[in-house]
Every structure is written in C-alpha cells, then in structure tokens.
N, C-alpha and C. Protein backbone atom coordinates (compact mmCIF):
# COMPACT_ATOMS: atom_id res chain seq x y z
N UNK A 1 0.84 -1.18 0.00
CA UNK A 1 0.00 0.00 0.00
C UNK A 1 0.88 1.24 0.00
N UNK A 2 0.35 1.95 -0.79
CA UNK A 2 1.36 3.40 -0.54
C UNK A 2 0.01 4.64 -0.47
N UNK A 3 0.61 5.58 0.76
CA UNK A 3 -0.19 6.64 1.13
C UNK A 3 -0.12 7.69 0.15
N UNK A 4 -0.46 8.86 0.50
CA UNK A 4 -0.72 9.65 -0.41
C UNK A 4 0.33 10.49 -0.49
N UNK A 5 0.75 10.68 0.53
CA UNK A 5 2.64 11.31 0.88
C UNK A 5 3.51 10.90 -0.33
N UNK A 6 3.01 9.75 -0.63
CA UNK A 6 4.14 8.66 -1.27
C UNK A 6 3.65 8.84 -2.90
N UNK A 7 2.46 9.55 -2.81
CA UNK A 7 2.41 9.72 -5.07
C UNK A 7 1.52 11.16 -5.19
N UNK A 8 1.57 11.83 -4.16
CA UNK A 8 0.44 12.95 -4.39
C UNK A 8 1.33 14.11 -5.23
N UNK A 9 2.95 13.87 -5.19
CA UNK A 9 3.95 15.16 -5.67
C UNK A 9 3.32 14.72 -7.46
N UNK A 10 3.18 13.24 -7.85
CA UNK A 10 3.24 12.77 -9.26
C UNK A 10 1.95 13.72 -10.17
N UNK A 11 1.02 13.90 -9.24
CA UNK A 11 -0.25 14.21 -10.00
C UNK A 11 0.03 15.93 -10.06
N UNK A 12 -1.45 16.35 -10.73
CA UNK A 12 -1.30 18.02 -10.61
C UNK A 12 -2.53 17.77 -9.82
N UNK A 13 -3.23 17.41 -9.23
CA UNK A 13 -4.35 17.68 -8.62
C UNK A 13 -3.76 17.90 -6.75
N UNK A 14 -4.41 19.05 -6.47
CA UNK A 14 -3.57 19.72 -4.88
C UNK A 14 -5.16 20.00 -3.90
N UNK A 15 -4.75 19.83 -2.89
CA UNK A 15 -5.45 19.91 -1.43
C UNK A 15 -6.77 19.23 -1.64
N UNK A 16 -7.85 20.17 -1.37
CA UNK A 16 -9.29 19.21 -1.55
C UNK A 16 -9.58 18.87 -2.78
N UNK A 17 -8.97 18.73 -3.75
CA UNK A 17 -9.13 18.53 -5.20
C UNK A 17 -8.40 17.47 -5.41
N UNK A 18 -7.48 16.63 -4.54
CA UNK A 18 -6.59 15.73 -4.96
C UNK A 18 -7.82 14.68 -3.99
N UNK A 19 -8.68 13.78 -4.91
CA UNK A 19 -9.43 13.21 -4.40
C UNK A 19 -9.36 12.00 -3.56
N UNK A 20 -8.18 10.78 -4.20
CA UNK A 20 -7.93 10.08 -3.52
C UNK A 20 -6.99 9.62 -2.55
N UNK A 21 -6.96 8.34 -1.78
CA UNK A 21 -6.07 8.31 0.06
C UNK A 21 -5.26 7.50 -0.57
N UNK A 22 -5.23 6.29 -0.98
CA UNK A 22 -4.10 5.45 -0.96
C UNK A 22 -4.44 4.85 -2.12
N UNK A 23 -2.78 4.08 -2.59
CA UNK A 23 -3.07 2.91 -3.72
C UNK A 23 -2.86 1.38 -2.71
N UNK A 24 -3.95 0.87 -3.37
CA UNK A 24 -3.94 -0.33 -2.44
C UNK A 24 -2.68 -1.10 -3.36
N UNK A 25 -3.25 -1.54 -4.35
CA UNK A 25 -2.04 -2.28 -5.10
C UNK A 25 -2.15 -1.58 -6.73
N UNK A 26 -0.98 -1.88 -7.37
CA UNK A 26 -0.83 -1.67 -8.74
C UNK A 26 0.62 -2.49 -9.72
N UNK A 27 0.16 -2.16 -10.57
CA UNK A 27 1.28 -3.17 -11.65
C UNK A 27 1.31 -2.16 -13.05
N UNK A 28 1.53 -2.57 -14.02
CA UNK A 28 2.35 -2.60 -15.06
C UNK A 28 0.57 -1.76 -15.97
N UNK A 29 -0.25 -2.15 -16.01
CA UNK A 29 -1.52 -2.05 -16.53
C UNK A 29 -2.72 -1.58 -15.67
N UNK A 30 -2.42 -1.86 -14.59
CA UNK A 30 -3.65 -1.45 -13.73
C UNK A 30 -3.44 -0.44 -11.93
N UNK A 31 -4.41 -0.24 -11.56
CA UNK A 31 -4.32 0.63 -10.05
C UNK A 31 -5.93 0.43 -9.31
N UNK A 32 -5.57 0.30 -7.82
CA UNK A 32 -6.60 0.44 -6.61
C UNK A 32 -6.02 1.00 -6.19
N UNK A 33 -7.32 1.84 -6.08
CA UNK A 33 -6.94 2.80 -4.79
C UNK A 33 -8.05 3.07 -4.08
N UNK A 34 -8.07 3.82 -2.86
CA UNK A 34 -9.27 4.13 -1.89
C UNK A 34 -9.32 5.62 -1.90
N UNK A 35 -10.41 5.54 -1.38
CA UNK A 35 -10.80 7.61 -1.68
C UNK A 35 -12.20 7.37 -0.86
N UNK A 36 -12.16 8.09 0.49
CA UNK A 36 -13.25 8.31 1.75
C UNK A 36 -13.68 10.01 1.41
N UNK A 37 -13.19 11.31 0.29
CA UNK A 37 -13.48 12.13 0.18
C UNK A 37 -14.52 12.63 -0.23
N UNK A 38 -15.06 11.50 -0.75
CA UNK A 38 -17.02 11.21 -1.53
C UNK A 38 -17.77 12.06 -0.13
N UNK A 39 -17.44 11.49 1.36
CA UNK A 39 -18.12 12.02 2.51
C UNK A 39 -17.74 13.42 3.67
N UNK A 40 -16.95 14.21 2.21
CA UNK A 40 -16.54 15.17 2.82
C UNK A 40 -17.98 16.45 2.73
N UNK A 41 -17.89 17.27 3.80
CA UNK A 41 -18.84 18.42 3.51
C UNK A 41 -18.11 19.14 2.59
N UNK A 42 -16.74 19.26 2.64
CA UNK A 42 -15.92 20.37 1.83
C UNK A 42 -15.53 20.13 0.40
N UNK A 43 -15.69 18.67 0.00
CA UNK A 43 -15.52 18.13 -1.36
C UNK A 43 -15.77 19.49 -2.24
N UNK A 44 -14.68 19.52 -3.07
CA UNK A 44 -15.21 20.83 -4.00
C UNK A 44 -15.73 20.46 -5.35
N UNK A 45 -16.25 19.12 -5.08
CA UNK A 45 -16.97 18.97 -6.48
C UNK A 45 -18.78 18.62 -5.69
N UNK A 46 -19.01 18.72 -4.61
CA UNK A 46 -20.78 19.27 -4.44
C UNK A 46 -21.17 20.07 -4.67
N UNK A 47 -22.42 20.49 -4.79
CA UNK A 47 -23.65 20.96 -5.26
C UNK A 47 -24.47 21.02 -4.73
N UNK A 48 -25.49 21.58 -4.67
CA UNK A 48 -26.74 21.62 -3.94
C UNK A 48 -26.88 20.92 -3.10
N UNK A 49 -25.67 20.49 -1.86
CA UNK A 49 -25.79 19.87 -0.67
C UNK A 49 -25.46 18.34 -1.08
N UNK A 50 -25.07 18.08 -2.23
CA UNK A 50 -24.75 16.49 -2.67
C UNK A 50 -23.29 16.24 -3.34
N UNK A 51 -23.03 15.33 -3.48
CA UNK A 51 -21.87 14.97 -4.48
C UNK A 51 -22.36 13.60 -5.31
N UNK A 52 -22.99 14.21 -6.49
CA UNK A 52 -23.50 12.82 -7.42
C UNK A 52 -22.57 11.88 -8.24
N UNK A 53 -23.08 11.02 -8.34
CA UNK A 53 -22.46 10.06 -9.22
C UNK A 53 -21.50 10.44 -10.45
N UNK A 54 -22.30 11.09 -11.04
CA UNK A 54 -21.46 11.84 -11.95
C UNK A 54 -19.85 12.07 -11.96
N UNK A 55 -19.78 12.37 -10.81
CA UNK A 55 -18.41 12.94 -10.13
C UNK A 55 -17.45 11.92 -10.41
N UNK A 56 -17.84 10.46 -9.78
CA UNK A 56 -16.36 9.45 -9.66
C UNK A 56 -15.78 9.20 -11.61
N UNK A 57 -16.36 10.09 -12.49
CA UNK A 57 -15.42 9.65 -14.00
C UNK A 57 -14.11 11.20 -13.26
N UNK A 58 -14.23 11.95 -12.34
CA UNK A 58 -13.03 12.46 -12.27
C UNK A 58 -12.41 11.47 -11.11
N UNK A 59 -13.03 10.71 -9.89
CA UNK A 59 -11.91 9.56 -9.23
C UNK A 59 -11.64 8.30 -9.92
N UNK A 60 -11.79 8.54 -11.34
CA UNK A 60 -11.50 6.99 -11.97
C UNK A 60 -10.14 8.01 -12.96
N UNK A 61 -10.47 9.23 -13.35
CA UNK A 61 -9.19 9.76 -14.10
C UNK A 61 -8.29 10.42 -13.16
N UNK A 62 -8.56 10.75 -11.63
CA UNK A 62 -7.03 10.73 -11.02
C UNK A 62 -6.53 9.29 -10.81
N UNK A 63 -7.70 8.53 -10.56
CA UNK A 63 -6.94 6.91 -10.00
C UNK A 63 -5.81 6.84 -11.78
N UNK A 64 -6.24 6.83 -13.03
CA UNK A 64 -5.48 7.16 -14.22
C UNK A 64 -4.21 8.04 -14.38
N UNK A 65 -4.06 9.09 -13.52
CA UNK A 65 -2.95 9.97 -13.02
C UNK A 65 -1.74 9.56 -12.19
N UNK A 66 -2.48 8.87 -11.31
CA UNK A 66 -2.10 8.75 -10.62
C UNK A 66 -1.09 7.40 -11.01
N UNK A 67 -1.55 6.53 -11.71
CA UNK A 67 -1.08 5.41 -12.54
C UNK A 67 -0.16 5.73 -12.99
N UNK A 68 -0.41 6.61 -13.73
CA UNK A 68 0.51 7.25 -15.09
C UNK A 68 2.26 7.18 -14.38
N UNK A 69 1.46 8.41 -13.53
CA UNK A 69 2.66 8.85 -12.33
C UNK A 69 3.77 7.92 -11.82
N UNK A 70 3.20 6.51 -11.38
CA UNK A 70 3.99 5.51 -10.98
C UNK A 70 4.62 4.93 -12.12
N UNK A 71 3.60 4.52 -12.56
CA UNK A 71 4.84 4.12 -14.19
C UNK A 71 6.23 4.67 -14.37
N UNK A 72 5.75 5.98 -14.54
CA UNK A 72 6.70 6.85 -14.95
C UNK A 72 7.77 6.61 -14.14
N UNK A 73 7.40 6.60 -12.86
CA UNK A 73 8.58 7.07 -11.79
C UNK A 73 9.28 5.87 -11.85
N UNK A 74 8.45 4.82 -12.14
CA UNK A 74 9.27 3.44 -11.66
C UNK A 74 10.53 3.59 -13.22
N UNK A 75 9.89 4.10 -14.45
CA UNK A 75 11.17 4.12 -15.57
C UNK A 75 11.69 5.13 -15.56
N UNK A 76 12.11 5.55 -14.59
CA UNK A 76 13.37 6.65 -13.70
C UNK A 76 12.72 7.69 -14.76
N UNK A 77 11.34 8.24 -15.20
CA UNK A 77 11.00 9.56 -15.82
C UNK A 77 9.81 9.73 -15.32
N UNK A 78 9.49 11.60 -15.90
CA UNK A 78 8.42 12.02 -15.00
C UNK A 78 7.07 12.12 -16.02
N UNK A 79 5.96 11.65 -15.59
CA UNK A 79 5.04 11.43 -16.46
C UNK A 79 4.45 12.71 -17.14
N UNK A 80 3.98 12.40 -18.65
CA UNK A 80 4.21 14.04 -19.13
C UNK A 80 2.61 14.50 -18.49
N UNK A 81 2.54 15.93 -18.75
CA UNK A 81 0.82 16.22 -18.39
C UNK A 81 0.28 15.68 -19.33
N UNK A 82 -1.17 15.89 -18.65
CA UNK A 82 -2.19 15.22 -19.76
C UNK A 82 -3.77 16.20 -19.51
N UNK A 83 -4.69 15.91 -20.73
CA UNK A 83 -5.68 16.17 -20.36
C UNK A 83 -6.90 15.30 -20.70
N UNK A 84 -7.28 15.37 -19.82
CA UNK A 84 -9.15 14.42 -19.92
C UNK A 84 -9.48 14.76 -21.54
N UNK A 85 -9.57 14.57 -22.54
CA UNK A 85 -10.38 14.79 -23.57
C UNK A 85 -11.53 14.27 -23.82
N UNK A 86 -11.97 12.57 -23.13
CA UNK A 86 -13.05 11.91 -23.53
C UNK A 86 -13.48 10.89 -22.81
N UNK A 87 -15.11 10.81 -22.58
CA UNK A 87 -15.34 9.70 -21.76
C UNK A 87 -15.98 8.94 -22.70
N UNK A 88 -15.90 7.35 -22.45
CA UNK A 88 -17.29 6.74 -23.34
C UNK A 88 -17.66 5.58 -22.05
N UNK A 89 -19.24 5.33 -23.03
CA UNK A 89 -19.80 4.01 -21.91
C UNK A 89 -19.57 4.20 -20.43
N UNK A 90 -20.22 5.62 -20.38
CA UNK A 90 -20.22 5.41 -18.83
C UNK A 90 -21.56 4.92 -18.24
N UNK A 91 -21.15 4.97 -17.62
CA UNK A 91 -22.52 3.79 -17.02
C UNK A 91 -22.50 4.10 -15.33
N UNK A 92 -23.90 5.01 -14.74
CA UNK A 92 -24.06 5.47 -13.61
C UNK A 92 -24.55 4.43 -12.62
N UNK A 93 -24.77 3.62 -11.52
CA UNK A 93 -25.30 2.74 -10.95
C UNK A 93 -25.87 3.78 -9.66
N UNK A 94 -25.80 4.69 -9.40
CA UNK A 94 -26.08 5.24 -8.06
C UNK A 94 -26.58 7.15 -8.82
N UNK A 95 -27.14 7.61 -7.90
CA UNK A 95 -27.35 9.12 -7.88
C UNK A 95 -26.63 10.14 -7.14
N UNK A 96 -26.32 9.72 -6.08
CA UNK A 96 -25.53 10.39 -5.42
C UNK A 96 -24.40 9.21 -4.61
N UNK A 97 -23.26 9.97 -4.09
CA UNK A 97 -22.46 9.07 -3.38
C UNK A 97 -21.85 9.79 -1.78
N UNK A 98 -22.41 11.27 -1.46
CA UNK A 98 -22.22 11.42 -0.41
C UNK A 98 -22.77 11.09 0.70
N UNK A 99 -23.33 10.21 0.96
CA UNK A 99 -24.47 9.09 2.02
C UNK A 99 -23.55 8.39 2.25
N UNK A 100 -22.87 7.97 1.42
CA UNK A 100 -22.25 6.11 1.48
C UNK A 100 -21.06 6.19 2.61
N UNK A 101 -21.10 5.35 3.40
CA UNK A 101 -20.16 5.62 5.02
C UNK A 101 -18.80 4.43 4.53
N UNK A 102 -17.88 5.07 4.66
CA UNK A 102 -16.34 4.26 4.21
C UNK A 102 -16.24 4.65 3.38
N UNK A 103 -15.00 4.09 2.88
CA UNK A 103 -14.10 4.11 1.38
C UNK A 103 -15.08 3.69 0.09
N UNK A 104 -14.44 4.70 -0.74
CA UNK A 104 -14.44 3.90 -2.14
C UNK A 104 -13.41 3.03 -2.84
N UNK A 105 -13.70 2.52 -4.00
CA UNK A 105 -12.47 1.52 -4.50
C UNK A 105 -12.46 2.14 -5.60
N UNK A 106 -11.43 1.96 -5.92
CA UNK A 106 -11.81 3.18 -7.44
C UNK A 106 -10.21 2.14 -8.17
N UNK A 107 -10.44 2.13 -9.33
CA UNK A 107 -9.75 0.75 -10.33
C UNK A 107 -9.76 1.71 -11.38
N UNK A 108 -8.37 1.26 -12.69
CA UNK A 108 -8.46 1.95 -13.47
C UNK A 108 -7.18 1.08 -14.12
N UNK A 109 -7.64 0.47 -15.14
CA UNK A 109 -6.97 -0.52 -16.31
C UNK A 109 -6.51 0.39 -17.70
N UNK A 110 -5.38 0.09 -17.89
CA UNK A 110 -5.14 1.14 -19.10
C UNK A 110 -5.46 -0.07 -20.17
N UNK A 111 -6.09 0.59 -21.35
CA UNK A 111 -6.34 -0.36 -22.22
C UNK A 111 -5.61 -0.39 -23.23
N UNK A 112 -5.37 1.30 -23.79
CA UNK A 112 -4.20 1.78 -24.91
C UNK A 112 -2.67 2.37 -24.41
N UNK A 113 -2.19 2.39 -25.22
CA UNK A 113 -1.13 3.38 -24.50
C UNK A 113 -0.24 3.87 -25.76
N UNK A 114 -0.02 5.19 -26.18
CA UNK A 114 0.58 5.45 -27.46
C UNK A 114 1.42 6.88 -26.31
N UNK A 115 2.72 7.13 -27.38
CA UNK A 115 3.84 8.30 -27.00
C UNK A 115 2.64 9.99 -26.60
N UNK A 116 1.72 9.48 -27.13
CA UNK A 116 0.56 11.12 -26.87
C UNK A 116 -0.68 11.08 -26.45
N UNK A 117 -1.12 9.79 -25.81
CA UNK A 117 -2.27 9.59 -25.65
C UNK A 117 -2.35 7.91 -24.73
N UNK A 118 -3.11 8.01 -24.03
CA UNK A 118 -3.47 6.71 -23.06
C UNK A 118 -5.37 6.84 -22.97
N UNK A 119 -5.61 5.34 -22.69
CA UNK A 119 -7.06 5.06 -22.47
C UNK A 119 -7.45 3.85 -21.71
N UNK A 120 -8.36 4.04 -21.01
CA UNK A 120 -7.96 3.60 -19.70
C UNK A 120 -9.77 3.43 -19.20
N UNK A 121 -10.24 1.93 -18.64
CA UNK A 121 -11.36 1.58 -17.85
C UNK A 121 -11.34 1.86 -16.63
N UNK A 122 -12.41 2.50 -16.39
CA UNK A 122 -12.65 2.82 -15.06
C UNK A 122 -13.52 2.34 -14.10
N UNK A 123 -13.48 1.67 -13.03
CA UNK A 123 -14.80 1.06 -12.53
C UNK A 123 -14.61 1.64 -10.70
N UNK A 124 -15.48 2.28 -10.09
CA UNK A 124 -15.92 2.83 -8.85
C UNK A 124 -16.92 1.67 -7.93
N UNK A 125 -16.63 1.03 -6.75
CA UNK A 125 -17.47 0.44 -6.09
C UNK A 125 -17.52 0.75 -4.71
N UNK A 126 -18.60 0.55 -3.80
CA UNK A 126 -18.45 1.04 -2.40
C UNK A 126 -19.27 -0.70 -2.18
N UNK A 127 -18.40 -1.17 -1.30
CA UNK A 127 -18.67 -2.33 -0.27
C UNK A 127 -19.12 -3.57 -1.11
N UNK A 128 -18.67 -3.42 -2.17
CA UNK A 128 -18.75 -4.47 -3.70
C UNK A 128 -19.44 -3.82 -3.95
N UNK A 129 -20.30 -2.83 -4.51
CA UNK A 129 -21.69 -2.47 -5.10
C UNK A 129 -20.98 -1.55 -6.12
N UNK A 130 -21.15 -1.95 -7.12
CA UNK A 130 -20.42 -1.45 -8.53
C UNK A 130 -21.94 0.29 -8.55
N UNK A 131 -20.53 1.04 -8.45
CA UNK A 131 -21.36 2.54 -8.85
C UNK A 131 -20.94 3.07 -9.81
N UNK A 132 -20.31 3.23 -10.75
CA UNK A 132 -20.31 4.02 -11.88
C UNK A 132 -18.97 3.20 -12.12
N UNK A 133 -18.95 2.75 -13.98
CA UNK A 133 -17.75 2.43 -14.72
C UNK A 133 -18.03 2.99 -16.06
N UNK A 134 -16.63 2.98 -16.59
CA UNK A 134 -16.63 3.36 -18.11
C UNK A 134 -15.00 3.53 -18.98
N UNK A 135 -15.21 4.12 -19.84
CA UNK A 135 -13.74 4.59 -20.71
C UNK A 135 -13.36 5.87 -20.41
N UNK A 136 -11.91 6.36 -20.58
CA UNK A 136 -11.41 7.57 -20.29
C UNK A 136 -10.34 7.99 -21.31
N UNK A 137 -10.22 8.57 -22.08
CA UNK A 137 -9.00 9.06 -23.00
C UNK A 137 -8.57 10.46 -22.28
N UNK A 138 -7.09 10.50 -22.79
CA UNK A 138 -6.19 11.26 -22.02
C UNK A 138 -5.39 11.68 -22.98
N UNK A 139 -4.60 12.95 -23.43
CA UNK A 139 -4.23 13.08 -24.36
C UNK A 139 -2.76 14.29 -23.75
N UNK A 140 -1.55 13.96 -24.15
CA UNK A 140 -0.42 14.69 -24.09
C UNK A 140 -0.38 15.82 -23.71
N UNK A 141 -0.44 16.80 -22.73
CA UNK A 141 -0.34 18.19 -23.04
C UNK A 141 0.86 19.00 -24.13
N UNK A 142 0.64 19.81 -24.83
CA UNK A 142 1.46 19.31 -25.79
C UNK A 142 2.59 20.54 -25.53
N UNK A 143 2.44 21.15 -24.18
CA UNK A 143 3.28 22.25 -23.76
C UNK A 143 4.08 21.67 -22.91
C-alpha cells in the first residue's frame, strides 16, 4: 500500500481537489486505490448539498494519473501532463455518493497506451456495489 505522501507530488491535482487516500495495489496495466473524500462536507466537487455520481469519472481519471505517475517514476521519468479529452460508456449505478459511510475503490486498467495519448477503464465500487464504470481518454499536453 502506498499513502498519499508517497504519489500525491506525481499528480497536478492539490489539497481538496486531490481526491484520492491510498493505492492499495498496482502493476504494469492497472491501479486500486481508496478515496473516503465522496463524505466530505468540503468536497469541492458538491452541489446543492450532494456529491453525485457523476463525479467518480473524475476519481477513476485521477486513479489514471495517478497510474501514469507511478509508471513513470518506476522508468526513472516524469510522467508528461495530460488532459481528460473523452469519456465513453459510462454507465451510472447510483445518484448520489455522499451518504455512502467508508471508502471507495476506485480501479483503473489502461487499455491503450501510445507516446501522446493513453485510455484507460474505469470502474468505482463502495462495499462491492459497482457505482459508476466506463472509458477515459487522455491526451499529451502538448506544452
């Protein structure tokens, strides 16, 4: 397991915006990680007193960042920026997720991987109960 101390420098996402706590495990293609920030009052992605479903395609593209990040670091380089360009097949199972008491699991399988672009499955569950999965493309920043 590695804390957040240990990969939060890799990402650009900072303070209440850096959504998730730990990677449980990861490899070569894939990442778990946990993220309890779904039950924050201060989450800066609520709304009208909620934080909906909607939300975890951005904890399935930092759990993707966050990936990236380790890769990188493990082939002694620093992962280049990137930006969200595209979601497909997402698929909502829940309406909201600030109710739900504990962690989330948040998974994220790279499927492509080219020198300017990565794409990557995303699947979100709380206590096995599959809440939102789908596709994510990511594309080079080219600055």
């Amino acid at each position: 397991m590695l804390t957040k101390a240990q990969w939060e420098n890799l990402i650009p996402h900072r303070g209440a915006m850096s959504l998730l706590d730990a990677v449980l495990a990861w490899d070569e293609d894939r990442i778990h990680m946990s993220a309890v920030s779904h039950a924050l009052a201060d989450n800066p992605l609520r709304s009208g007193g909620m934080l909906r479903a909607v939300h975890l395609c951005e904890y399935g593209a930092q759990a993707m960042a966050v990936h990236g990040g380790l890769v990188a670091q493990r082939e002694g380089r620093i992962a280049a920026p990137g930006f969200l360009v595209a979601l497909r097949a997402v698929r909502l199972h829940a309406a909201r997720i600030d109710d739900l008491p504990g962690a989330l699991d948040v998974r994220a399988l790279k499927l492509l991987e080219s020198g300017a672009s990565w794409q990557y499955e995303f699947r979100v569950e709380h206590q096995g109960r599959l809440l939102a999965e789908g596709r994510a493309a990511v594309m080079a920043s080219s600055s």
